[in-house]
Protein backbone atom coordinates (compact mmCIF):
# COMPACT_ATOMS: atom_id res chain seq x y z
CA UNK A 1 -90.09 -3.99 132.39
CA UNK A 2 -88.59 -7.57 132.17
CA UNK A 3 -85.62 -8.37 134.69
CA UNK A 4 -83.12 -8.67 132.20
CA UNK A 5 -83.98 -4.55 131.42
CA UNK A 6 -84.04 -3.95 135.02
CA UNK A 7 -80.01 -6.05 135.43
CA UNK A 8 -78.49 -4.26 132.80
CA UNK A 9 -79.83 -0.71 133.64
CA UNK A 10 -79.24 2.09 135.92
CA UNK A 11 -82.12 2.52 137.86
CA UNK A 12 -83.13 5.82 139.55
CA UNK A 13 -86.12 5.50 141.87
CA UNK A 14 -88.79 8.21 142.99
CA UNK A 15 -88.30 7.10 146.66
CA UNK A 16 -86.28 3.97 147.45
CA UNK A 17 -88.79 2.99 150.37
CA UNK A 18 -91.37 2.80 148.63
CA UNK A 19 -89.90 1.41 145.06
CA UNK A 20 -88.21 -1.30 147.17
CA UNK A 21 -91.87 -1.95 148.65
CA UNK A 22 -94.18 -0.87 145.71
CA UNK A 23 -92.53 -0.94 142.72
CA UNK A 24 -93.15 -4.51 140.97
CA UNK A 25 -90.61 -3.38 138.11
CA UNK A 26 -88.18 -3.78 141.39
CA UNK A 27 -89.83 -5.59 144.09
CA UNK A 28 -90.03 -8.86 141.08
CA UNK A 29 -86.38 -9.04 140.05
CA UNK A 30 -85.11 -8.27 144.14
CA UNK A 31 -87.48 -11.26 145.19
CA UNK A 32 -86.30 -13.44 141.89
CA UNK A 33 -82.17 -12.31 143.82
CA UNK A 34 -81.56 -11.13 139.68
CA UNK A 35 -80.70 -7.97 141.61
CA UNK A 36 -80.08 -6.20 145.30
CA UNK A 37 -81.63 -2.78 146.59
CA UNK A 38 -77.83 -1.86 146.13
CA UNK A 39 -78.96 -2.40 142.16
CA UNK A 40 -80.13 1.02 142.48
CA UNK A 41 -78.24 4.04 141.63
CA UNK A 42 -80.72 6.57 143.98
CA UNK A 43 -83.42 8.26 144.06
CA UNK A 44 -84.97 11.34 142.24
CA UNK A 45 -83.31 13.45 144.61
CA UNK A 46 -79.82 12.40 143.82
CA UNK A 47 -80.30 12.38 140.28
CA UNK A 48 -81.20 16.22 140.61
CA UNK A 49 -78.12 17.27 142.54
CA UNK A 50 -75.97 14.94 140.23
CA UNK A 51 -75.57 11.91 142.84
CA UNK A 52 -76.02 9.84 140.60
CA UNK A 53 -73.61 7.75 138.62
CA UNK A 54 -75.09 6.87 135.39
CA UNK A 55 -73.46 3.67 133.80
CA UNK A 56 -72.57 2.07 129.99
CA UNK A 57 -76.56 0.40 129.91
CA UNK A 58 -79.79 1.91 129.42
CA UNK A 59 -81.20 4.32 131.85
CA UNK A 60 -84.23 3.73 133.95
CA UNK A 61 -86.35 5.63 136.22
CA UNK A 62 -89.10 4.14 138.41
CA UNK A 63 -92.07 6.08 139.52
CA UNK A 64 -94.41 4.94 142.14
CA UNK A 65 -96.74 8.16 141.75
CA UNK A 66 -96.58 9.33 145.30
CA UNK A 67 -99.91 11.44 146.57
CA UNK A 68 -98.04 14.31 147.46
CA UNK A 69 -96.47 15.06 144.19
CA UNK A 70 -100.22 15.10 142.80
CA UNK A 71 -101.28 17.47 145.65
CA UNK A 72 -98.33 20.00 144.91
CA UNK A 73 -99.68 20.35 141.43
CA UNK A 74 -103.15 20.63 142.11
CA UNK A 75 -102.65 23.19 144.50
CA UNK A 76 -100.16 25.18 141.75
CA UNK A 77 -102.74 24.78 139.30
CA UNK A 78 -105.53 26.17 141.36
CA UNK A 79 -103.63 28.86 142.50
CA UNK A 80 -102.60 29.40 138.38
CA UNK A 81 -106.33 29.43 138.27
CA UNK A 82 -107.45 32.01 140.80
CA UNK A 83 -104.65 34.34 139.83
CA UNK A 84 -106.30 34.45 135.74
CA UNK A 85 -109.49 35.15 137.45
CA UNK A 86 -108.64 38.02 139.75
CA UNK A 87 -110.15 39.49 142.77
């Protein structure tokens, strides 16, 4: 995403840490000063409980693809899979 996207938009992060650390679609325009970490509206948690204030502009959300998230579904998808195939 350019900066200009990134200015005008609300931007919900997967994890703020690690968006403010990982994320070049946020680390870029908070090194360029085009925004601030307090650019960002939260984090995929607040969105879900409806923390989040959603403005006028377009509507981002970063993901940084954390390991664990991959791990939760692999393990739901095994266990899917051992289930269908009984004892």
């Amino acid at each position: 995403m350019d900066d200009d996207l990134v200015t005008r938009a609300t931007v919900v992060v997967e994890a703020r840490g690690t968006a403010l650390s990982e994320a070049g679609d946020v680390v870029i325009p908070l090194r360029g000063g085009t925004i601030t970490s307090g650019h960002l509206a939260g984090n995929l948690a607040d969105l879900v409980t409806g923390r989040v204030t959603l403005g006028e502009g377009p509507r981002v959300f970063k993901s940084v693809g954390m390991a664990w998230e991959d791990l939760v579904v692999a393990a739901a998808a095994y266990e899917a899979w051992t289930r269908q195939e009984g004892p």
